[in-house]
C-alpha atoms as a PDB file:
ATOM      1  CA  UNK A   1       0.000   0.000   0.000  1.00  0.00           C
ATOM      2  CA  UNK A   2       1.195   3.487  -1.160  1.00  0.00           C
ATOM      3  CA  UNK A   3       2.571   5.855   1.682  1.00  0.00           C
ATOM      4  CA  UNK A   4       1.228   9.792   1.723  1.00  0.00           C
ATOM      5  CA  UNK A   5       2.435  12.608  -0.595  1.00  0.00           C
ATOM      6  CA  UNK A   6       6.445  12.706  -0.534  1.00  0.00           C
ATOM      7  CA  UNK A   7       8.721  15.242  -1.519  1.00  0.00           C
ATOM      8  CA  UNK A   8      12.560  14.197  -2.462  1.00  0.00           C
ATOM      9  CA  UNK A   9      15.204  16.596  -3.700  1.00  0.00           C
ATOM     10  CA  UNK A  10      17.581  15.118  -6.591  1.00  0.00           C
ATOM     11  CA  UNK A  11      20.829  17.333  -6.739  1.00  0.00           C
ATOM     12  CA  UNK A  12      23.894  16.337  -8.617  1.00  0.00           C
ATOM     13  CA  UNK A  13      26.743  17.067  -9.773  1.00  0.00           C
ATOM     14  CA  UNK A  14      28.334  19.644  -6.500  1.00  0.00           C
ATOM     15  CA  UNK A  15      31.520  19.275  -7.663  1.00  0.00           C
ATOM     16  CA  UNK A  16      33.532  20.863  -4.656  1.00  0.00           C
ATOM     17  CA  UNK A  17      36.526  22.194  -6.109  1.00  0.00           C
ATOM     18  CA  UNK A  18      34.840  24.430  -8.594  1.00  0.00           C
ATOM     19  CA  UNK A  19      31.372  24.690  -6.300  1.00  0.00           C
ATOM     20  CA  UNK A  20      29.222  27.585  -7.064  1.00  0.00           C
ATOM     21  CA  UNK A  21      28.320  29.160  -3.440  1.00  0.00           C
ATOM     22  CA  UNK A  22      25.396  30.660  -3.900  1.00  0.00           C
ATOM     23  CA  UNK A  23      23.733  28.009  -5.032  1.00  0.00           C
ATOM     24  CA  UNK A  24      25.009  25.780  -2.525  1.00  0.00           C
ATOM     25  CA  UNK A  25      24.098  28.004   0.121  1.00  0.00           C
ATOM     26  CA  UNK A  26      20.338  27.967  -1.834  1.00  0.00           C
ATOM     27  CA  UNK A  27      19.891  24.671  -1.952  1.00  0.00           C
ATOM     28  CA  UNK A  28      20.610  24.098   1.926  1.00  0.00           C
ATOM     29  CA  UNK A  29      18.505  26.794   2.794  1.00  0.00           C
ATOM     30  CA  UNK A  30      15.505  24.890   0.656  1.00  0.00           C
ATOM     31  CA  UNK A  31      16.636  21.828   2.862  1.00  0.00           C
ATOM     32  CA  UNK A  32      16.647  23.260   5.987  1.00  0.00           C
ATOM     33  CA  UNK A  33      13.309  24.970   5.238  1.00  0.00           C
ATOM     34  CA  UNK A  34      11.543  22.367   3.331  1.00  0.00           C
ATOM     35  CA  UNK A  35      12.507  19.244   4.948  1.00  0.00           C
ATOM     36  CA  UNK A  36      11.949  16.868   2.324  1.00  0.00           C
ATOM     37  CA  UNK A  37      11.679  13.121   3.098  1.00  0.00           C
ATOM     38  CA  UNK A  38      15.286  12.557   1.353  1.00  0.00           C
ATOM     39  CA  UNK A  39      17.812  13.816  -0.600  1.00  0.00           C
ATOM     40  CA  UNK A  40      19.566  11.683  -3.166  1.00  0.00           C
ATOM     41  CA  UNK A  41      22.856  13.288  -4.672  1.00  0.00           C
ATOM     42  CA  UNK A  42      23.713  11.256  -7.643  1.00  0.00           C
ATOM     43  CA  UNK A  43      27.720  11.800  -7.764  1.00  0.00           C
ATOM     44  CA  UNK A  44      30.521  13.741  -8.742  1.00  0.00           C
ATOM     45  CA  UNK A  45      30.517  15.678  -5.267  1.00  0.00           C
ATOM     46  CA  UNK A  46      34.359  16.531  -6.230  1.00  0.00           C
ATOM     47  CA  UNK A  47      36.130  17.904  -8.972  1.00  0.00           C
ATOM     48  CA  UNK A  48      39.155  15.990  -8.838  1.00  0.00           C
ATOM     49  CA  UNK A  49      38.385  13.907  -5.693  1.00  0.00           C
ATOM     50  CA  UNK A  50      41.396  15.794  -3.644  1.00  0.00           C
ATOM     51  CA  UNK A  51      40.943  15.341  -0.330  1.00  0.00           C
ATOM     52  CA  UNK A  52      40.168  18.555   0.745  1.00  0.00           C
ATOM     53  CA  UNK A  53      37.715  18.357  -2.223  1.00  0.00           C
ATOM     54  CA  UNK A  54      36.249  15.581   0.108  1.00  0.00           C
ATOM     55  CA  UNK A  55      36.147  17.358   3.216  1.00  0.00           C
ATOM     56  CA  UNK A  56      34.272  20.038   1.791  1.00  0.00           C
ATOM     57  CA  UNK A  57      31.655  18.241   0.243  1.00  0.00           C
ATOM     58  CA  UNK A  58      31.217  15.717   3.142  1.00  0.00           C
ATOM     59  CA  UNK A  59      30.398  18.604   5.800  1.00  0.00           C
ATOM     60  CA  UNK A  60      28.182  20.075   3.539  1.00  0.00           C
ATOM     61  CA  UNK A  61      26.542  16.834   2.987  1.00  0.00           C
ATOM     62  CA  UNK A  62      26.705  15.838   6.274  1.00  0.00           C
ATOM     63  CA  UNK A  63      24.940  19.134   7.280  1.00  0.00           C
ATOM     64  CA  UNK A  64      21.837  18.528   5.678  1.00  0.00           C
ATOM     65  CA  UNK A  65      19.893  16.875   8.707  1.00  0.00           C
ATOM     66  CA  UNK A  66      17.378  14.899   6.389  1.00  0.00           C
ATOM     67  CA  UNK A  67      17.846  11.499   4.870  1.00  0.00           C
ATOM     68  CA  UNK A  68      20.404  11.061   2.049  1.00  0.00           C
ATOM     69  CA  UNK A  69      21.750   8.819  -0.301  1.00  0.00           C
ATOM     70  CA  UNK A  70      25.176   9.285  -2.525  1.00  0.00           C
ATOM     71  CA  UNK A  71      26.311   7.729  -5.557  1.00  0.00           C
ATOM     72  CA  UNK A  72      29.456   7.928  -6.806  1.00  0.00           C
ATOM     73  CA  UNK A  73      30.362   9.555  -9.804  1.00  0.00           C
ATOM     74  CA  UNK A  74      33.494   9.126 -12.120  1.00  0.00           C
ATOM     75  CA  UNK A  75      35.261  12.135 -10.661  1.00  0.00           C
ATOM     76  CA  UNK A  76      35.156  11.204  -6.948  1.00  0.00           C
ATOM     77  CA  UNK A  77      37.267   8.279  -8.373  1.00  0.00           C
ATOM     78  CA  UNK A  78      40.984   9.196  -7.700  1.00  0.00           C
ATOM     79  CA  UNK A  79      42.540  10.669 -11.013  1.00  0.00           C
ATOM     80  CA  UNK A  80      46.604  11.271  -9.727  1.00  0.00           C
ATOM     81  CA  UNK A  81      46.901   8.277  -7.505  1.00  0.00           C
ATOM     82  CA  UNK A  82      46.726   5.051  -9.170  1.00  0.00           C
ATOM     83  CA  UNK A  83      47.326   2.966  -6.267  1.00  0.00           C
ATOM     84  CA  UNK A  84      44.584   4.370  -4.645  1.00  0.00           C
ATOM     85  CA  UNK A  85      42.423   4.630  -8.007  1.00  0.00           C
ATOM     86  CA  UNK A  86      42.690   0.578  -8.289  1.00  0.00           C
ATOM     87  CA  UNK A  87      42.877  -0.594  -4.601  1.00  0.00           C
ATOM     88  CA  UNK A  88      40.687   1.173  -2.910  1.00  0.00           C
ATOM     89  CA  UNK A  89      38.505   4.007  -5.363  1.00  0.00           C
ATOM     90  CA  UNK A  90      36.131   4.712  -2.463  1.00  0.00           C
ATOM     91  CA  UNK A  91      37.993   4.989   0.391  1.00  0.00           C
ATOM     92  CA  UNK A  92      37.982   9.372   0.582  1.00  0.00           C
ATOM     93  CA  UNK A  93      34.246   9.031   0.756  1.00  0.00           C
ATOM     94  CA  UNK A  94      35.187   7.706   4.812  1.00  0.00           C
ATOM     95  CA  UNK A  95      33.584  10.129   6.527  1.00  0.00           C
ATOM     96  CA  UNK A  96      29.923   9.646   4.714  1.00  0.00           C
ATOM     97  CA  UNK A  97      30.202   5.892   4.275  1.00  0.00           C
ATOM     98  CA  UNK A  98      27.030   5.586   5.996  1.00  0.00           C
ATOM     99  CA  UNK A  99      25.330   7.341   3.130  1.00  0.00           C
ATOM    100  CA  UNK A 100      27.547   6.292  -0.062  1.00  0.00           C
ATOM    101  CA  UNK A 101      25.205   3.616  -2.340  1.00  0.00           C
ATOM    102  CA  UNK A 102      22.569   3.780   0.507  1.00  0.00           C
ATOM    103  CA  UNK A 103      18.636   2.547  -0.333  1.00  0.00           C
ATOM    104  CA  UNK A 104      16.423   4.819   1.348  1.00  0.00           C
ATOM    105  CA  UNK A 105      13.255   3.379   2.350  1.00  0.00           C
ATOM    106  CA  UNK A 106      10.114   5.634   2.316  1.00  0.00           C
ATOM    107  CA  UNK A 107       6.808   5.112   3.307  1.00  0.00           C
ATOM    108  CA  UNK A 108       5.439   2.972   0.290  1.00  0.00           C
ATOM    109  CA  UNK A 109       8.681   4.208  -1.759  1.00  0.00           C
ATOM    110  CA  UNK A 110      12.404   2.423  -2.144  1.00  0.00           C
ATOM    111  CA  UNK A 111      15.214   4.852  -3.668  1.00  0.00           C
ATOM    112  CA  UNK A 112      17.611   2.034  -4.979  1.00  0.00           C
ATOM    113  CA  UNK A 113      21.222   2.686  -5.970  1.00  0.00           C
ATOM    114  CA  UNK A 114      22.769   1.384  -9.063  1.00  0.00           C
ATOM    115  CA  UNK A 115      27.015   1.937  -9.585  1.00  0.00           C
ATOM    116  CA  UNK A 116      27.464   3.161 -13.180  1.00  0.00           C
ATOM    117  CA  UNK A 117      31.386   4.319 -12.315  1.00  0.00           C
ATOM    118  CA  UNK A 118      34.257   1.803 -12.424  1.00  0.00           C
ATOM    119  CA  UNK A 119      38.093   2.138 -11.847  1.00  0.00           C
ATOM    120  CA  UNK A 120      38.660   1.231 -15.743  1.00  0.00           C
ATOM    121  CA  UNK A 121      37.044   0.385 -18.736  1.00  0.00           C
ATOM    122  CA  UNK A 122      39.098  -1.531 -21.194  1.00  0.00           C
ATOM    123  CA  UNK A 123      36.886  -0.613 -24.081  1.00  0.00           C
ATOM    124  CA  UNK A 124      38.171   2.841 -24.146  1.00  0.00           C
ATOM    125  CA  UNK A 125      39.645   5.650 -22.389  1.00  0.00           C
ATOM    126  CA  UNK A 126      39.109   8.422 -20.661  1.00  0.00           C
ATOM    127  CA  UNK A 127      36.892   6.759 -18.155  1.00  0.00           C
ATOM    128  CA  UNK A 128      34.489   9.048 -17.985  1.00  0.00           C
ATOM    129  CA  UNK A 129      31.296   7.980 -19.201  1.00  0.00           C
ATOM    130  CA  UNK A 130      29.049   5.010 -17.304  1.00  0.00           C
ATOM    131  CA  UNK A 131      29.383   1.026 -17.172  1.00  0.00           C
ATOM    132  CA  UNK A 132      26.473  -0.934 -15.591  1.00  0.00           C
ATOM    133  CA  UNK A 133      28.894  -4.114 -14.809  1.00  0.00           C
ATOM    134  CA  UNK A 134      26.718  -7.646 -14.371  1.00  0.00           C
ATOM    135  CA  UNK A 135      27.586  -7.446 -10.924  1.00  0.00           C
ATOM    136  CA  UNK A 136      25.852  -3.687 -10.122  1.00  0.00           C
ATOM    137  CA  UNK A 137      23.305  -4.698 -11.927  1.00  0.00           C
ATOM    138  CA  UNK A 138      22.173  -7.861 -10.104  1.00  0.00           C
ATOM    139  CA  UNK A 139      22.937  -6.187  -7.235  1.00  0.00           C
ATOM    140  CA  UNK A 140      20.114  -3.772  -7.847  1.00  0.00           C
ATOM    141  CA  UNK A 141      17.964  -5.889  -9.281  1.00  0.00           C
ATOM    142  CA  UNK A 142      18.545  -8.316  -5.724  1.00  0.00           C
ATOM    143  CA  UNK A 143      17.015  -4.964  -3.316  1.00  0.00           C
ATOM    144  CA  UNK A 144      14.348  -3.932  -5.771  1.00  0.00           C
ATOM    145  CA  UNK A 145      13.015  -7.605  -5.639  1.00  0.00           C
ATOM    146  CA  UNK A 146      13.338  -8.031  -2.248  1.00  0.00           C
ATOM    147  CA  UNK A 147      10.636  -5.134  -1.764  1.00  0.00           C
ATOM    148  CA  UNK A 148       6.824  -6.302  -1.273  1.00  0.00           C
ATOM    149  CA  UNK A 149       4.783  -6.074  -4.580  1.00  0.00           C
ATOM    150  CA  UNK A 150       3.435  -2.448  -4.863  1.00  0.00           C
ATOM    151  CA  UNK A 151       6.269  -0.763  -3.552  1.00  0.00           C
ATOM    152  CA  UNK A 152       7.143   2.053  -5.533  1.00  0.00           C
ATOM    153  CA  UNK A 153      11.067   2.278  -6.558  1.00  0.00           C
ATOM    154  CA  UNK A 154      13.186   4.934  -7.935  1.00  0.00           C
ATOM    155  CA  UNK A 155      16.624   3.933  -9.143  1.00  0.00           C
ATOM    156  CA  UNK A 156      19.685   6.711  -8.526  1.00  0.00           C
ATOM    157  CA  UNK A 157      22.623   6.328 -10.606  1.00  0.00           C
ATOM    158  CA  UNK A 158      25.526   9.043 -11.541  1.00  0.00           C
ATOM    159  CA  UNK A 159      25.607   8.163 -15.365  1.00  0.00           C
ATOM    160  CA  UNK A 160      22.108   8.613 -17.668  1.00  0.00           C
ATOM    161  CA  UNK A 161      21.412   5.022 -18.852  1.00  0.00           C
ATOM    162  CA  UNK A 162      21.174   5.773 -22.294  1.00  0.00           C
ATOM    163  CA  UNK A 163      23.515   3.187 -24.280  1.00  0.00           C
ATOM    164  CA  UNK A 164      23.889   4.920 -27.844  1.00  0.00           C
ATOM    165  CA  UNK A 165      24.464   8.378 -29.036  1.00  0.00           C
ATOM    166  CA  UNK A 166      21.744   9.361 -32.228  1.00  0.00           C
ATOM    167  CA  UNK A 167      25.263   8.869 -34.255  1.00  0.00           C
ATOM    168  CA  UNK A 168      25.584   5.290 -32.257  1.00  0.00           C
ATOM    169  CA  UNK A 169      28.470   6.190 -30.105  1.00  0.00           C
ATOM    170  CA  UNK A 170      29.111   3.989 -27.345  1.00  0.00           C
ATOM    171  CA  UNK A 171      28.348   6.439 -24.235  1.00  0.00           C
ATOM    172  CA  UNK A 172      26.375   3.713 -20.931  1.00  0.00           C
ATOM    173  CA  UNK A 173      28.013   0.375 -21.599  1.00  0.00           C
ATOM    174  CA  UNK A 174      25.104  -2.002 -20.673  1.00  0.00           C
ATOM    175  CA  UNK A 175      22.677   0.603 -20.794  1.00  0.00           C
ATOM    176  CA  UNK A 176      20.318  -1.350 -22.962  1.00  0.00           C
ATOM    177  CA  UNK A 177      20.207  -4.308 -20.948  1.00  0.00           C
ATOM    178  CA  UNK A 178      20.295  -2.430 -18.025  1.00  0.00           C
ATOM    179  CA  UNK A 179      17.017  -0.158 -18.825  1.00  0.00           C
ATOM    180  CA  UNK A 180      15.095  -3.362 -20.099  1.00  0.00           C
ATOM    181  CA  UNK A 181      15.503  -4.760 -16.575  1.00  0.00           C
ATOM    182  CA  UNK A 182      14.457  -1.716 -14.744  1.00  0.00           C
ATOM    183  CA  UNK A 183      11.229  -1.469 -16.756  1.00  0.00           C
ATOM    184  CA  UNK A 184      10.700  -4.845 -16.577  1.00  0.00           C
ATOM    185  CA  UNK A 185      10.192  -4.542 -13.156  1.00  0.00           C
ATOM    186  CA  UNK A 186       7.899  -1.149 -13.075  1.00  0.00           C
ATOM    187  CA  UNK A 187      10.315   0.920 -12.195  1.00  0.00           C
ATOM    188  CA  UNK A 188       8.823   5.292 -11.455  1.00  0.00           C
ATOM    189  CA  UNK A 189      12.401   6.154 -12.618  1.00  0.00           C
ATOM    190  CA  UNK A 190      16.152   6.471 -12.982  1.00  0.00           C
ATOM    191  CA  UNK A 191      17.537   9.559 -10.771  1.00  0.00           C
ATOM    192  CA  UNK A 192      20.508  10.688 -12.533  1.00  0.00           C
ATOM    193  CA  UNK A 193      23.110  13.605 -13.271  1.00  0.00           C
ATOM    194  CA  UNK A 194      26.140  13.757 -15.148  1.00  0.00           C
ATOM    195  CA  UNK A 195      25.150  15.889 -18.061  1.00  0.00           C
ATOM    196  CA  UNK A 196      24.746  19.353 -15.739  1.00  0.00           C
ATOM    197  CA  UNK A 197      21.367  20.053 -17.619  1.00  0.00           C
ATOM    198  CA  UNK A 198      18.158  18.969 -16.081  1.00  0.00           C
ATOM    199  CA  UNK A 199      15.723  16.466 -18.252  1.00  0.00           C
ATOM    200  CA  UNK A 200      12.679  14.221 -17.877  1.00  0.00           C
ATOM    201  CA  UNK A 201      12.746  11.496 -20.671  1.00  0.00           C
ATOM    202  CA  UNK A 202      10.890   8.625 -21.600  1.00  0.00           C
ATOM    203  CA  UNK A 203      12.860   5.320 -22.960  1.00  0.00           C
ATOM    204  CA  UNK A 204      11.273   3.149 -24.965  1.00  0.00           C
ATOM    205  CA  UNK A 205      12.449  -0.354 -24.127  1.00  0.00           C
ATOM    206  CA  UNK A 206      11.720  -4.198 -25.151  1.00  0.00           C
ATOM    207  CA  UNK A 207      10.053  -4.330 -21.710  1.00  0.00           C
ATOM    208  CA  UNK A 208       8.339  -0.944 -21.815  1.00  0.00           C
ATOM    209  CA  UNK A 209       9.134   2.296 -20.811  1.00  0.00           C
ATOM    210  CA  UNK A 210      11.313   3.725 -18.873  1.00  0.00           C
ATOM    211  CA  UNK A 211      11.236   7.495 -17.249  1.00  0.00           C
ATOM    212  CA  UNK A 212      14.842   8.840 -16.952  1.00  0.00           C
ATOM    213  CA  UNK A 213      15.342  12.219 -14.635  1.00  0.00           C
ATOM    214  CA  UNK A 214      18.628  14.265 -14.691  1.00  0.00           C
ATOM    215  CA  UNK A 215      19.427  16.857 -12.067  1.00  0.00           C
ATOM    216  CA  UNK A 216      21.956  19.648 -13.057  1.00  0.00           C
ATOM    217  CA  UNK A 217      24.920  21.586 -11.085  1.00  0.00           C
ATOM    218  CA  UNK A 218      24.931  23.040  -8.223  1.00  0.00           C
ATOM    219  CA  UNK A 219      28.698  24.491  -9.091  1.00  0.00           C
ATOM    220  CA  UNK A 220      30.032  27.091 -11.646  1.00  0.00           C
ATOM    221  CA  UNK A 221      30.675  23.764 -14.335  1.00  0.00           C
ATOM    222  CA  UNK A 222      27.565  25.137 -16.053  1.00  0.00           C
ATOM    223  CA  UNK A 223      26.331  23.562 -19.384  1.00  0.00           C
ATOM    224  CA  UNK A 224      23.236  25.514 -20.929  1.00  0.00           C
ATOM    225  CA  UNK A 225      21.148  26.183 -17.733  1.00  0.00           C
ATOM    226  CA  UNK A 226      21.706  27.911 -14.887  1.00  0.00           C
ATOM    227  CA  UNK A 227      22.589  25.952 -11.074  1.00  0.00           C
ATOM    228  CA  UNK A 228      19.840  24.096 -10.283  1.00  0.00           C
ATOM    229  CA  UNK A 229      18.300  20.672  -8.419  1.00  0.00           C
ATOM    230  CA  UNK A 230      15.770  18.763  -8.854  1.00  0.00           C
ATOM    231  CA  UNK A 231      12.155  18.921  -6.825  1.00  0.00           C
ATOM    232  CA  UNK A 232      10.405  15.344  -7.275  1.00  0.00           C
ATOM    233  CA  UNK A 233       7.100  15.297  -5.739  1.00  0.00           C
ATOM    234  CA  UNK A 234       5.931  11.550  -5.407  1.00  0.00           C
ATOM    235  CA  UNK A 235       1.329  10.851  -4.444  1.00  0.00           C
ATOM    236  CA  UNK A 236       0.434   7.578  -5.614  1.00  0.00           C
ATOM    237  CA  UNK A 237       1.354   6.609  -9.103  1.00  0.00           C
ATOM    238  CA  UNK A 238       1.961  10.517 -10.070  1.00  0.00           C
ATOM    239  CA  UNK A 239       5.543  11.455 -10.018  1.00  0.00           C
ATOM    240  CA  UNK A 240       5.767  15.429 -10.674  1.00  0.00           C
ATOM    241  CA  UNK A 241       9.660  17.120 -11.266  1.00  0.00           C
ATOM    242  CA  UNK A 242      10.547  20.815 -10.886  1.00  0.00           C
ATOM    243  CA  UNK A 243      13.833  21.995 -12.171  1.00  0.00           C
ATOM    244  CA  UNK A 244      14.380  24.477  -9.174  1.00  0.00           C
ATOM    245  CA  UNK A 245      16.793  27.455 -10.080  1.00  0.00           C
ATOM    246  CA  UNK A 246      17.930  30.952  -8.458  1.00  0.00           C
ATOM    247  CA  UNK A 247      17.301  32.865 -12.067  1.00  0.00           C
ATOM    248  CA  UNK A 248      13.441  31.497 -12.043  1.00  0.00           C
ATOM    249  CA  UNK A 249      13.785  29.704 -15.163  1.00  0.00           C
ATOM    250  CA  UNK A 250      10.606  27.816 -15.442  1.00  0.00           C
ATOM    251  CA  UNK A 251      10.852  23.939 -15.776  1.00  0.00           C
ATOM    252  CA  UNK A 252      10.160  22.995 -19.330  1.00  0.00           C
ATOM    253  CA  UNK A 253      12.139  25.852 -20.515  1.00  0.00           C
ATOM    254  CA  UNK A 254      15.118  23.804 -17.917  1.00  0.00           C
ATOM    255  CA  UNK A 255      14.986  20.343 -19.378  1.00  0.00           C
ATOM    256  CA  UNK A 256      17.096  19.562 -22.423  1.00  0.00           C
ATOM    257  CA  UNK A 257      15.001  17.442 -25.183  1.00  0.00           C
ATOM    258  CA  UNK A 258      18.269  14.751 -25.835  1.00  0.00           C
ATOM    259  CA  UNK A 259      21.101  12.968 -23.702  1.00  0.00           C
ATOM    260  CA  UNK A 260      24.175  14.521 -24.604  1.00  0.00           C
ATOM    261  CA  UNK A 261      27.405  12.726 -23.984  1.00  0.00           C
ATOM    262  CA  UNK A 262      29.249  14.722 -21.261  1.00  0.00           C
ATOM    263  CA  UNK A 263      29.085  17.970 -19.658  1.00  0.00           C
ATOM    264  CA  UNK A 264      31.092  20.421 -20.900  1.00  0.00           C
ATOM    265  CA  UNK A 265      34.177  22.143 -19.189  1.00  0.00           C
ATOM    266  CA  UNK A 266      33.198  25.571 -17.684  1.00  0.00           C
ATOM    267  CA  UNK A 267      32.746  28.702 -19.703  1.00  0.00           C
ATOM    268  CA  UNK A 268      35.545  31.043 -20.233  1.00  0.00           C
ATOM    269  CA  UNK A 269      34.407  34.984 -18.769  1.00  0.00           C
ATOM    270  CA  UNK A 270      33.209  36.715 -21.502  1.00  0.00           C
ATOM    271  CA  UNK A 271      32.043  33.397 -23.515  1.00  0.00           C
ATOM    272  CA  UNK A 272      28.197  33.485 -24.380  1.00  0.00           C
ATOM    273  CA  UNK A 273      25.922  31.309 -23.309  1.00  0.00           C
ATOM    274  CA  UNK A 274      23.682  28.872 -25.225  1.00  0.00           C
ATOM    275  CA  UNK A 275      19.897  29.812 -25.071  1.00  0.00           C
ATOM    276  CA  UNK A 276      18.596  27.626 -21.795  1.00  0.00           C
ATOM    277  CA  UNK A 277      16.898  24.782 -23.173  1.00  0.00           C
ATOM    278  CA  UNK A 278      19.241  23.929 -25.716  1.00  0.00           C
ATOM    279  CA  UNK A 279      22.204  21.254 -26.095  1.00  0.00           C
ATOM    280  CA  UNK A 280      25.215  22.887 -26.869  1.00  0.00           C
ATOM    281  CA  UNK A 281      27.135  20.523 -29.658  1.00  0.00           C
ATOM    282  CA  UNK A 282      28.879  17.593 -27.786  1.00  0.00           C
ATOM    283  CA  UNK A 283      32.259  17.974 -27.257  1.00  0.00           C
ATOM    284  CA  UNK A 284      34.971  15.424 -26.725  1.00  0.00           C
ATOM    285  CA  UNK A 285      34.217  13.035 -23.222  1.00  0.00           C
ATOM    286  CA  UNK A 286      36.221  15.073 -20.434  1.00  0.00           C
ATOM    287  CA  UNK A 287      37.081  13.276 -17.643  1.00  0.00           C
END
């Protein structure tokens, strides 16, 4: 049986190191304010996953005082120390452990993690884009099944699961198979970020659809839209998503209409900006 009305707040994409203040400071105020049932932050909460980069994020994190769940994303994966990258990847995230790959359980709701970052992929380099291994993916699979039947599940990942570019470049490995499993099993939606532009997209799978959700930034690594997070109001079957933003952009005009392959490096002062709403042309992955 279905829980009351439930408000969630999807933010991704922090990236301490090159945080934009302001809207960090925003969005905590909204928290602290709002209280929303949970928070789910899906990755890159660094921008080179330094250790003072780690710090940073964690007490702001930590600071919240509501329930949250963090994924990882491919740059809070050491990128100078190889040692560290292979051995042990996760190991600065120490002093939110509690919260890293966390379900959250809800009244009548589940938010389920699924790892899209790895250490390598030997398909190609950089390693920035996603890779939903067998193993993350049974995993998931495992803690959405073990839910009763009527349970409502959202599924947070750092990567969008989207497999192919429109020009069939290889951007999710597994995404496919990956999306056909989460629809198979009803699924409301993937939470994800990576991309720095908000969207709410329907996949079309060989099990049915799928609803895909992207947060943007909340730092100064801005794409085509302003700072913003994500405002996911959950009653019954109706799922409702407001791209929330200081410069009062309304939603639709927020979402992009395609998955791009990357976000793009920050803007150089005095370079314009794209119109919000559009996708800039994709440029090589940066990791």
């Amino acid at each position: 049986m279905y829980g009351g009305r439930l408000k969630l707040f999807h933010l991704s994409d922090i990236h301490f190191g090159l945080e934009d203040r302001l809207a960090l400071d925003w969005a905590r105020a909204c928290i602290a304010r709002e209280k929303p049932h949970a928070v789910a932050i899906t990755g890159d909460l660094t921008m080179r996953a330094r250790h003072r980069e780690f710090r940073a994020a964690s007490a702001w994190i930590s600071g919240l005082e509501v329930p949250v769940t963090v994924e990882v994303g491919n740059h809070d994966i050491p990128y100078f120390n190889l040692y560290e990258r292979f051995l042990g990847p996760y190991g600065r995230f120490k002093a939110i452990k509690r919260m890293v790959e966390s379900e959250l359980d809800l009244p009548g709701l589940a938010v389920v993690p699924l790892r899209t970052t790895t250490r390598a992929q030997y398909q190609r380099f950089p390693w920035s884009n996603g890779w939903v291994t067998g193993k993350a993916l049974a995993q998931c699979l495992a803690a959405i099944d073990a839910h009763p039947e009527g349970t409502r599940i959202l599924v947070a990942a750092h990567h969008p699961l989207t497999e192919r570019r429109h020009d069939g470049k290889l951007l999710t490995i597994n995404g496919t198979r990956a999306m056909e499993a989460l629809a198979g099993r009803k699924v409301m939606a993937v939470l994800s970020g990576h991309i720095h532009d908000p969207f709410d997209l329907v996949a079309e799978t060989a099990a049915g659809p799928l609803r895909m959700i992207g947060a943007g930034t909340l730092s100064r690594r801005i794409r085509s839209t302003p700072p913003s997070f994500n405002e996911i109001l959950i009653d019954g079957d109706d799922l409702r998503v407001e791209a929330r933003n200081l410069e009062h952009v309304a939603t639709p005009d927020m979402q992009i209409a395609e998955v791009p392959e990357n976000a793009l490096p920050p803007r150089e002062p005095g370079e314009p900006v794209a119109p919000v709403g559009t996708v800039p042309p994709v440029d090589p992955p940066v990791h």
